[in-house]
N, C-alpha and C. Protein backbone atom coordinates (compact mmCIF):
# COMPACT_ATOMS: atom_id res chain seq x y z
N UNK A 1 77.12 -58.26 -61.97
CA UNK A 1 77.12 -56.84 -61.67
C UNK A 1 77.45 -56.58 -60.20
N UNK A 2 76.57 -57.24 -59.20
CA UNK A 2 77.16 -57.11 -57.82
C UNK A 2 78.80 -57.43 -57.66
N UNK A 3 79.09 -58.56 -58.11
CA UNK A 3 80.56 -58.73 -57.95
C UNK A 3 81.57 -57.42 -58.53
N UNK A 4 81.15 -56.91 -59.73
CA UNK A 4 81.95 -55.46 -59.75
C UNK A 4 82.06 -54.72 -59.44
N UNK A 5 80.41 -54.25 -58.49
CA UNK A 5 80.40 -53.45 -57.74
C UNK A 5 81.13 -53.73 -56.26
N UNK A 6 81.14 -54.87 -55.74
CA UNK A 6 82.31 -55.39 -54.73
C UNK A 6 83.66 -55.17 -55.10
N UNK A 7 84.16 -55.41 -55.90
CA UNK A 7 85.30 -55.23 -56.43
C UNK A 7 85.55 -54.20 -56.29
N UNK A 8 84.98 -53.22 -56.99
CA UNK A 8 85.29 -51.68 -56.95
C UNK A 8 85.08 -50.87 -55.59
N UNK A 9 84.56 -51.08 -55.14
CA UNK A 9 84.32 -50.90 -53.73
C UNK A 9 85.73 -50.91 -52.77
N UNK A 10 85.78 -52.77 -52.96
CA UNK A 10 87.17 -53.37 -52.01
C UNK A 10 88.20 -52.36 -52.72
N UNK A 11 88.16 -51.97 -53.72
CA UNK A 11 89.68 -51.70 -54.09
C UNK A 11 89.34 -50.11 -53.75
N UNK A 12 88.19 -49.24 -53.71
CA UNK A 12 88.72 -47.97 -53.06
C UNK A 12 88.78 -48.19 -51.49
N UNK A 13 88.71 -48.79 -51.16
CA UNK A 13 88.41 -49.08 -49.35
C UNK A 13 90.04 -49.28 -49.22
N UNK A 14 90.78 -50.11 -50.18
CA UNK A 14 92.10 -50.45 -49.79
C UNK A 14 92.96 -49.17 -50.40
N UNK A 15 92.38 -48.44 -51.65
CA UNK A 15 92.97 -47.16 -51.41
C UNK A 15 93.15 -46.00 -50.39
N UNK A 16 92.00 -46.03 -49.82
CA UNK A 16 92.24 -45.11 -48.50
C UNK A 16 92.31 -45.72 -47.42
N UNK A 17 93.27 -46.87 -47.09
CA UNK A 17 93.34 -47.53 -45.88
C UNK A 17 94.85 -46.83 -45.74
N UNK A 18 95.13 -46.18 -44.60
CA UNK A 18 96.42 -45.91 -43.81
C UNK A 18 97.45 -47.07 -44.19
N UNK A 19 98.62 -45.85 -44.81
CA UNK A 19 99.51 -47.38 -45.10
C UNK A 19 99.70 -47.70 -46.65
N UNK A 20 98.63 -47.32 -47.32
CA UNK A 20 98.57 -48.14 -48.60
C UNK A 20 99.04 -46.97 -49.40
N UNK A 21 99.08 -46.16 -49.51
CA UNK A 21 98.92 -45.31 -50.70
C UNK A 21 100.63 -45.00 -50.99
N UNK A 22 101.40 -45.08 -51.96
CA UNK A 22 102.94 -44.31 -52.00
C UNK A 22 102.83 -43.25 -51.24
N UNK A 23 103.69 -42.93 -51.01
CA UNK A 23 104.70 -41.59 -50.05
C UNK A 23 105.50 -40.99 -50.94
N UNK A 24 104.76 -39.82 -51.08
CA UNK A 24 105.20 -38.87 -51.27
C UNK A 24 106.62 -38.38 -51.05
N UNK A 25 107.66 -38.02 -52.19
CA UNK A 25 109.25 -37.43 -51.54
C UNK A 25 108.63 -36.04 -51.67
N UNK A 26 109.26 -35.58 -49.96
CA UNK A 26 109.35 -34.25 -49.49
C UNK A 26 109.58 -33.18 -50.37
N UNK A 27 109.34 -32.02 -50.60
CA UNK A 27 110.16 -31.19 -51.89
C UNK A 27 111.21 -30.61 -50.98
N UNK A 28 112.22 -30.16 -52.13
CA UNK A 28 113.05 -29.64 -52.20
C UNK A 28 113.61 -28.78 -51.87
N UNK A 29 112.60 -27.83 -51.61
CA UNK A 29 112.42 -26.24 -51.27
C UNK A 29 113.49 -25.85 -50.38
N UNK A 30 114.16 -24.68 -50.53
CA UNK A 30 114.95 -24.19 -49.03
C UNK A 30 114.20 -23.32 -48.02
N UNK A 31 114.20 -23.02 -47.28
CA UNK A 31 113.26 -22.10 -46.00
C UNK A 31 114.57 -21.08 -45.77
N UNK A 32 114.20 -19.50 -45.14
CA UNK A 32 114.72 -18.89 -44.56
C UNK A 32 115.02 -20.00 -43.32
N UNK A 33 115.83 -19.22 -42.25
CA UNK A 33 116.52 -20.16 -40.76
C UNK A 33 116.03 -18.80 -40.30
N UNK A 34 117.03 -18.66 -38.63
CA UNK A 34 116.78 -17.69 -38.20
C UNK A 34 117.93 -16.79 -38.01
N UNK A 35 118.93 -17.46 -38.94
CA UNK A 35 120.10 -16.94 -38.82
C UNK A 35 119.93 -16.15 -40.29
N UNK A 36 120.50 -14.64 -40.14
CA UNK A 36 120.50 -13.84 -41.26
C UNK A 36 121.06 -14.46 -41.97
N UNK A 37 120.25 -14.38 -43.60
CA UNK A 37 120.57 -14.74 -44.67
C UNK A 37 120.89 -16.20 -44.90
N UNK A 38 120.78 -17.07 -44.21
CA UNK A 38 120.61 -18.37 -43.71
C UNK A 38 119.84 -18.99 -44.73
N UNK A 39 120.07 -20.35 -45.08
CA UNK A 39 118.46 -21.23 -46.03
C UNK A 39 118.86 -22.58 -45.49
N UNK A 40 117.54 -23.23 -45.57
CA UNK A 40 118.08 -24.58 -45.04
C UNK A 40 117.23 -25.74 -45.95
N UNK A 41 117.06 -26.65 -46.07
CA UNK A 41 116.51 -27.85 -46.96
C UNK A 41 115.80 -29.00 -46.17
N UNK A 42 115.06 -29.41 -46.37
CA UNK A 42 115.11 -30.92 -45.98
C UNK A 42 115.93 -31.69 -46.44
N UNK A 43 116.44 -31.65 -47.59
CA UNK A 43 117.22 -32.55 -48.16
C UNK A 43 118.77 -32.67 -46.96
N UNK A 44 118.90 -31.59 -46.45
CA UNK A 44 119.76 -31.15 -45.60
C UNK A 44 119.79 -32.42 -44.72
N UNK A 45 118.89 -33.05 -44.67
CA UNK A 45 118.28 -34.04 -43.40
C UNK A 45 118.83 -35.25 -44.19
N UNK A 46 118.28 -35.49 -45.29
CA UNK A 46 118.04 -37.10 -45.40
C UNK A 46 118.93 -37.64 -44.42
N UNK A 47 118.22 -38.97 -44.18
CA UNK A 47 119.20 -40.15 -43.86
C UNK A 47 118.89 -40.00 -42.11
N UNK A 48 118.11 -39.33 -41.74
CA UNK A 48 117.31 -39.02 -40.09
C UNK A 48 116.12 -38.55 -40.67
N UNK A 49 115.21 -39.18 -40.03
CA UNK A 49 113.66 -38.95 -39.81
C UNK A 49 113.49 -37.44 -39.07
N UNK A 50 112.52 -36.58 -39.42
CA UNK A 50 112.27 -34.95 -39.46
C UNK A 50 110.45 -35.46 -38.79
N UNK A 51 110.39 -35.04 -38.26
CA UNK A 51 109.23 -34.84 -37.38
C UNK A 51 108.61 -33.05 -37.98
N UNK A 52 108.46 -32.32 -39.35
CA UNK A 52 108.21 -31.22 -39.85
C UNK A 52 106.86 -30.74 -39.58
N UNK A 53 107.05 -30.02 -38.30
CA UNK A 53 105.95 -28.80 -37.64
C UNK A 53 105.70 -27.59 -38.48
N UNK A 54 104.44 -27.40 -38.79
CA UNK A 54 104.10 -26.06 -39.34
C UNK A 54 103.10 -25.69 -38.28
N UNK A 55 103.61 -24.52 -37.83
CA UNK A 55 102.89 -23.74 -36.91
C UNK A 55 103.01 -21.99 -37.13
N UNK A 56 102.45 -21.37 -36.44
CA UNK A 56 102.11 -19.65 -36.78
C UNK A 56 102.38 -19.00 -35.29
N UNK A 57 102.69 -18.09 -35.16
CA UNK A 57 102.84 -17.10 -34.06
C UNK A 57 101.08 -16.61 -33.51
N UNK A 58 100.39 -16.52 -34.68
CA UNK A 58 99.48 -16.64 -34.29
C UNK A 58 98.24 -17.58 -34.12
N UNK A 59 98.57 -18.77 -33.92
CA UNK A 59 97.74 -19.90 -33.98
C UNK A 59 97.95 -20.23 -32.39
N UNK A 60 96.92 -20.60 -32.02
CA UNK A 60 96.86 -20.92 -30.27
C UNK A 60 96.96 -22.20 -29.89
N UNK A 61 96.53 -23.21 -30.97
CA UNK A 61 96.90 -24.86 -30.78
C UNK A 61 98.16 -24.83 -30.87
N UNK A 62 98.48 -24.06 -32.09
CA UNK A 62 100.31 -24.32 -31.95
C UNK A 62 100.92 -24.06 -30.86
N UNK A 63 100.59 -22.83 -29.74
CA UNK A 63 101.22 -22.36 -28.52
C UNK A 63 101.32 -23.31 -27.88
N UNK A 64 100.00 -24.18 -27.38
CA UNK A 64 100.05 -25.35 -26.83
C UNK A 64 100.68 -26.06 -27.43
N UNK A 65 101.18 -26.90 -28.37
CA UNK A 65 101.59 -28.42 -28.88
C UNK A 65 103.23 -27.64 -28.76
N UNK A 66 103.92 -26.87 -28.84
CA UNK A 66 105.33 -26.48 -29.04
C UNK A 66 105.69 -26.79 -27.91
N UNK A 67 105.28 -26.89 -26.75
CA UNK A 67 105.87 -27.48 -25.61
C UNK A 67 105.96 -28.97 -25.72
N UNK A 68 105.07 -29.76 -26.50
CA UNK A 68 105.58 -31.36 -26.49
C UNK A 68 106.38 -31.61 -27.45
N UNK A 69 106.39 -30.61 -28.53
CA UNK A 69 107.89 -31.22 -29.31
C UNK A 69 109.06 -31.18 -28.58
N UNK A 70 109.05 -29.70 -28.09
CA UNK A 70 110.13 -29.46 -27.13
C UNK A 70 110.45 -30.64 -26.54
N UNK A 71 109.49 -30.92 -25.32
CA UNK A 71 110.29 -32.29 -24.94
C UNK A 71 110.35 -33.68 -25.84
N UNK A 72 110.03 -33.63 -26.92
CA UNK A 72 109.92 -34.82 -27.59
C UNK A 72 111.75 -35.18 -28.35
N UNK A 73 111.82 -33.37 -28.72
CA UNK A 73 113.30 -33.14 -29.44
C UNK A 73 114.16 -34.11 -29.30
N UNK A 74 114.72 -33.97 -27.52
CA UNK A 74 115.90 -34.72 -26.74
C UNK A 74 115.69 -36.59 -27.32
N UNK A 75 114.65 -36.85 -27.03
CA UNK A 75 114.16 -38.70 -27.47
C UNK A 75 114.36 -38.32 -28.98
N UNK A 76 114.05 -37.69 -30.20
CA UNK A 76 114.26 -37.97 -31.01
C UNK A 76 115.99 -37.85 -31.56
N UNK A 77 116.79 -36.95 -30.82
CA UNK A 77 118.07 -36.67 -31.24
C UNK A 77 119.07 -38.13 -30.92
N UNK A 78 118.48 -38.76 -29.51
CA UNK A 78 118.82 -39.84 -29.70
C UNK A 78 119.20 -41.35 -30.47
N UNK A 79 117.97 -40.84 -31.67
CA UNK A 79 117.85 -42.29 -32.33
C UNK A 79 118.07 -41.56 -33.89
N UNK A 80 118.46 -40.29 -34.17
CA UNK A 80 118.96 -39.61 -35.31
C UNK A 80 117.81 -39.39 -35.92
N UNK A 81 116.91 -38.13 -34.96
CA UNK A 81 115.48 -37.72 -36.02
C UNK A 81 115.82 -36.81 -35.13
N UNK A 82 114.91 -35.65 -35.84
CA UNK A 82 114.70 -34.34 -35.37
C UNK A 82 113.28 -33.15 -35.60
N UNK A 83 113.07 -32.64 -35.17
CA UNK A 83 111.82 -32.17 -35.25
C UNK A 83 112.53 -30.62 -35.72
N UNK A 84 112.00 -30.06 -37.23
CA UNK A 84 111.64 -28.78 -37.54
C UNK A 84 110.72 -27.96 -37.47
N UNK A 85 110.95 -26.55 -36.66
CA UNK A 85 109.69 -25.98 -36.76
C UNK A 85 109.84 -24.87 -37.84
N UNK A 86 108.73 -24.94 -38.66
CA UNK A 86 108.44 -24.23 -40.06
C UNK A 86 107.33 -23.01 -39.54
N UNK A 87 108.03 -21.57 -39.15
CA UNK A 87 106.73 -21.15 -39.16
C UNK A 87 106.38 -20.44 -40.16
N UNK A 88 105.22 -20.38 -40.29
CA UNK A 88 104.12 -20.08 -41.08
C UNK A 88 103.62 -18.30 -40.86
N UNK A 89 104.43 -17.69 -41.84
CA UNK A 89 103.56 -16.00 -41.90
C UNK A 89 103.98 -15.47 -40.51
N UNK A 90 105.17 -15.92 -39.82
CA UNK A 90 105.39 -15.25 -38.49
C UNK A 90 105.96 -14.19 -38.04
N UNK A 91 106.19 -13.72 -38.93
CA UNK A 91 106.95 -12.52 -38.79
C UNK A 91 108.68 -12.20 -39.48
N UNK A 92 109.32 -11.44 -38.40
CA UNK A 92 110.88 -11.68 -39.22
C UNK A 92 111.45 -12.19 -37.99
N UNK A 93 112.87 -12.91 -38.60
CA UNK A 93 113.60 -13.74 -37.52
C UNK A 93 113.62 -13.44 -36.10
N UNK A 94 113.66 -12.28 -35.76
CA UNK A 94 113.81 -11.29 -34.52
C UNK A 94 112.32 -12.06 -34.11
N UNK A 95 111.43 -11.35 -34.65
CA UNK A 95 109.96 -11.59 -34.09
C UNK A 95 109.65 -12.96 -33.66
N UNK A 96 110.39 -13.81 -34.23
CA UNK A 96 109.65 -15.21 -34.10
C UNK A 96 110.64 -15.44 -32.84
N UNK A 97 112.11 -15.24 -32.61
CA UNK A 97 112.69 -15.73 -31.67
C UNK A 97 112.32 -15.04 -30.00
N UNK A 98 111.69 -13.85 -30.22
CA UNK A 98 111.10 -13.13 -29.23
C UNK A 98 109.66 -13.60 -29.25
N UNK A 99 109.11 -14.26 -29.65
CA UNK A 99 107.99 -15.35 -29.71
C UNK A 99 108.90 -16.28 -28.70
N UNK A 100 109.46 -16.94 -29.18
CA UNK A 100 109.89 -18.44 -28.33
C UNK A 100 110.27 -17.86 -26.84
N UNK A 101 110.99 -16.81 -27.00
CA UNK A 101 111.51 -16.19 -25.38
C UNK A 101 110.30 -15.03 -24.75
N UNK A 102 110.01 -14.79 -25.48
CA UNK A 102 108.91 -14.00 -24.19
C UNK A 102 107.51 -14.49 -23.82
N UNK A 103 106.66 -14.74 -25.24
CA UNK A 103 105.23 -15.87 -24.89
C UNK A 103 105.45 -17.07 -24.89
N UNK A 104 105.94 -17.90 -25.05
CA UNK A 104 106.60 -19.40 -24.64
C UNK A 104 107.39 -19.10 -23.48
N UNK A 105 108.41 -18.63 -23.34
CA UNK A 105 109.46 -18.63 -22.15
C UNK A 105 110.50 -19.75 -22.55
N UNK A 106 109.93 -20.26 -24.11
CA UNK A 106 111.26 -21.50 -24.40
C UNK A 106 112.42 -21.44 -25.14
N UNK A 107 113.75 -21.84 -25.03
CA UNK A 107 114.38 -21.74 -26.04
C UNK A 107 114.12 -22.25 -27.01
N UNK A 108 114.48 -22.06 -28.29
CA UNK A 108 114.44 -23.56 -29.34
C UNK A 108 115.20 -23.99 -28.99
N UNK A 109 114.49 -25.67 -29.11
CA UNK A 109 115.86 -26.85 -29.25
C UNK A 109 116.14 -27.45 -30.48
N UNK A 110 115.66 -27.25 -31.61
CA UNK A 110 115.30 -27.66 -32.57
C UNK A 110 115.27 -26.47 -33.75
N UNK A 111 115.59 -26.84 -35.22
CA UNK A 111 115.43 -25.96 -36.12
C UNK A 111 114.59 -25.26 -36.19
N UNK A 112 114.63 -23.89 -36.46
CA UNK A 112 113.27 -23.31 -36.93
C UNK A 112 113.50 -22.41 -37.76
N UNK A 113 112.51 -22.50 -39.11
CA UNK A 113 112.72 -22.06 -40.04
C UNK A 113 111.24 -21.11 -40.51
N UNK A 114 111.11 -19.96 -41.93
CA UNK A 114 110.13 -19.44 -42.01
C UNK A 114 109.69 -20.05 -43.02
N UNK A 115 108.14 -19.42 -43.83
CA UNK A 115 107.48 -19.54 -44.99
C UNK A 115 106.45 -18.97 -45.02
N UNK A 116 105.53 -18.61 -46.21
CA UNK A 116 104.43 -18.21 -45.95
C UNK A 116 102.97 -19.59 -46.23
N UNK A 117 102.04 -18.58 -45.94
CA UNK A 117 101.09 -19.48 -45.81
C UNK A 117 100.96 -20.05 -47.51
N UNK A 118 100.99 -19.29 -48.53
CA UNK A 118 100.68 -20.06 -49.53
C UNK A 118 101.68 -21.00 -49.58
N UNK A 119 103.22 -20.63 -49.29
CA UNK A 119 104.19 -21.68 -49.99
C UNK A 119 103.81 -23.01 -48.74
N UNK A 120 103.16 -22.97 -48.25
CA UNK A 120 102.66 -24.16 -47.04
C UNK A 120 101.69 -24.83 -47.66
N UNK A 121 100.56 -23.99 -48.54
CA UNK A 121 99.65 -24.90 -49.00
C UNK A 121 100.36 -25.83 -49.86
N UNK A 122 101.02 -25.22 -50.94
CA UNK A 122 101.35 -24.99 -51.82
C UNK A 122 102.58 -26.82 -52.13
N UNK A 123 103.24 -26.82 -51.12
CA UNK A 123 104.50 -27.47 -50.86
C UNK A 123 103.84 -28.61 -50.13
N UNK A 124 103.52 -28.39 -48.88
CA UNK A 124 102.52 -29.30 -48.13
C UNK A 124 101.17 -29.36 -48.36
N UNK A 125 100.37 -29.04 -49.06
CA UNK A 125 98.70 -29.28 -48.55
C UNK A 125 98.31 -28.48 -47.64
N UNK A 126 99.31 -28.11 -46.85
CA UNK A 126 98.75 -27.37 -45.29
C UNK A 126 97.77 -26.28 -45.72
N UNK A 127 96.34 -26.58 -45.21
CA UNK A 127 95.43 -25.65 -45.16
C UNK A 127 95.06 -25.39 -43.21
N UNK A 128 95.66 -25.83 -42.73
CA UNK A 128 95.08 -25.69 -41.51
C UNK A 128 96.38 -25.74 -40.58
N UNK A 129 96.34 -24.80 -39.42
CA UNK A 129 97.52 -24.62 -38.28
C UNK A 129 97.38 -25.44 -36.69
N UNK A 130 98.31 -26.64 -36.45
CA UNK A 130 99.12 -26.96 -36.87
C UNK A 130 98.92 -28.22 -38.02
N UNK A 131 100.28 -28.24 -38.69
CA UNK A 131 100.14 -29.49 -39.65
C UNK A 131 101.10 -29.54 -39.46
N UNK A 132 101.52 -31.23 -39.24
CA UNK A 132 103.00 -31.75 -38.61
C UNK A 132 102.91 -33.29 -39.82
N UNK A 133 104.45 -32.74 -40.21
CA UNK A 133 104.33 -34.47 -41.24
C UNK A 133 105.38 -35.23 -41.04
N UNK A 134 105.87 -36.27 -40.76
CA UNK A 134 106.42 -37.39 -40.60
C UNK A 134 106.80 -38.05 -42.10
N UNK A 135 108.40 -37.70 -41.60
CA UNK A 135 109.52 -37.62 -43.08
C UNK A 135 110.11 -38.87 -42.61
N UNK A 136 110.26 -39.62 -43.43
CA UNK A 136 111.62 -40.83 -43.17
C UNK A 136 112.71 -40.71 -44.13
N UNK A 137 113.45 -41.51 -43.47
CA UNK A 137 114.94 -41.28 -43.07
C UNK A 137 115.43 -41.29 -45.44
N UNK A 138 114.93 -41.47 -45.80
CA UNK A 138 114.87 -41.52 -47.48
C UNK A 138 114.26 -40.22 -47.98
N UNK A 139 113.34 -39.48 -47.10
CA UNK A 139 112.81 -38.09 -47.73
C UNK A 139 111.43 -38.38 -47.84
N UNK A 140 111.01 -39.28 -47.65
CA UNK A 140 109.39 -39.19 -47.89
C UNK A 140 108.32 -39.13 -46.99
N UNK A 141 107.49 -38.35 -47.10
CA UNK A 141 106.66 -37.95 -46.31
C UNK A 141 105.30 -39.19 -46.22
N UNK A 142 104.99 -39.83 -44.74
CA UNK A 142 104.75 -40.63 -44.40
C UNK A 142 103.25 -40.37 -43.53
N UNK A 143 103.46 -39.87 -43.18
CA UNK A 143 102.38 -38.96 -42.15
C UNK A 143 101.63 -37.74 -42.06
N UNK A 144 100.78 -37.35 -42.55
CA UNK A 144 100.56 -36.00 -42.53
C UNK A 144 99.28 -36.21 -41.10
N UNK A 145 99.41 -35.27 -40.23
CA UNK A 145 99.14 -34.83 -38.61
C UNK A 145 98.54 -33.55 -38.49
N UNK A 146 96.54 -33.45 -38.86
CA UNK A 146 96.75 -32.02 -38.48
C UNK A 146 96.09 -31.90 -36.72
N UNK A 147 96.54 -30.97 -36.89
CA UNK A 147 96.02 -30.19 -35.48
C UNK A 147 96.74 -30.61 -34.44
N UNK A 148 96.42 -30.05 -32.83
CA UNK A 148 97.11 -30.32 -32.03
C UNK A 148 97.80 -31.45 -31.65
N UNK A 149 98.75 -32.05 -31.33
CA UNK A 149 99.60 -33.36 -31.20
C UNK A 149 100.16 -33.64 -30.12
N UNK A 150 100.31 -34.60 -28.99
CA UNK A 150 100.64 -34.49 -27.76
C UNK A 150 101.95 -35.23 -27.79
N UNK A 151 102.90 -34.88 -26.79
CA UNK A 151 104.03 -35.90 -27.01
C UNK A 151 103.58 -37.46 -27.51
N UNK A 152 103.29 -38.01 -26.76
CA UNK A 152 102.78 -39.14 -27.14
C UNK A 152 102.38 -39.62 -28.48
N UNK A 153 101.09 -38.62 -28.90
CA UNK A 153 100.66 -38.89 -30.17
C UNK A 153 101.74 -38.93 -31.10
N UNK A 154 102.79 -38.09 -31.00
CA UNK A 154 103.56 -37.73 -32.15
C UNK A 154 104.62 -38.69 -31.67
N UNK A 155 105.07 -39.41 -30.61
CA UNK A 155 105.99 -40.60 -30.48
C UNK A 155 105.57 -41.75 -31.12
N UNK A 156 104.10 -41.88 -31.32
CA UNK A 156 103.43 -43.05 -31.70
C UNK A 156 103.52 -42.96 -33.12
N UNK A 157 103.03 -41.51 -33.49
CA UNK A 157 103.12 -41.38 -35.10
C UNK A 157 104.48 -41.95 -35.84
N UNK A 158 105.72 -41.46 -35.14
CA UNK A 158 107.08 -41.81 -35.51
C UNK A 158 107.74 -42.77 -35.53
N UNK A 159 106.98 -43.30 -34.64
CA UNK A 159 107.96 -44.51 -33.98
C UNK A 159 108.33 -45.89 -35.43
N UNK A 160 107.69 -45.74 -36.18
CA UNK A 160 107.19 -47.01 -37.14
C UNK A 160 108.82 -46.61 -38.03
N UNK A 161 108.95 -45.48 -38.21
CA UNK A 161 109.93 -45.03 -38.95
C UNK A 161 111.57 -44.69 -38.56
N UNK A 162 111.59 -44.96 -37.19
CA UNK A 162 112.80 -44.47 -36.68
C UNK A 162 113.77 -45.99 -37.09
């Protein structure tokens, strides 16, 4: 009896060990862009690793962490990955890009696309702002990242996959 209960044990311990579990392929879905009438895909991507930010206009961790993708962008365009930002319930295209230029002060360097909060749960899991997931270069989602992320953290997260 102890030995089955070891057994069963070891084998959920190695189910939730980082690493072990299949990966998930990304869905399919298209997103508004910010270009009128615009849609865009992940699938759009395969074959480069997507660094996929979900963040909100109104979420305040996100205000903070959008400046380290920013600089993270340039290092990832190098090695053929890219970071999307998905926002979440932000308004309309206008609104979100007058987001990046007037309370940021940043351009985008990087895609950015809309959705709402359910199609976020819904598609991703995302119950919480930010949630950043780590796609490889095949479509599958590798990483799921919530909350704030520092350059670093999110170079480290990626790096396994580039």
């Amino acid at each position: 009896m102890t030995r089955i209960r070891s057994t069963f044990l070891a084998a959920i311990l190695l189910a939730l060990a980082p690493g072990t579990m299949a990966a998930e392929r990304a869905p399919g879905a298209s997103f508004a862009t910010l270009e009128e009438g615009s849609r865009a895909s992940l699938e759009d991507f395969r074959g480069q690793v997507v660094v996929l930010n979900l963040w909100a206009v109104w979420c305040s961790p996100c205000i903070i962490e959008i400046p380290h993708l920013v600089r993270l962008q340039p290092e990832l365009e190098a090695v053929d990955a890219t970071v999307i930002g998905l926002a979440v319930d932000s308004g309309s295209a206008q609104a979100i890009r007058r987001f990046w230029t007037h309370r940021l002060e940043i351009e985008p360097v990087y895609p950015l696309w809309k959705t709402t909060v359910a199609e976020a749960g819904e598609l991703f899991g995302a119950r919480t702002y930010p949630t950043t997931l780590i796609i490889d270069r095949e479509g599958r989602i590798r990483e799921h990242l919530l909350g704030l992320q520092s350059r670093e953290d999110l170079l480290e997260a990626v790096d396994p996959y580039l």
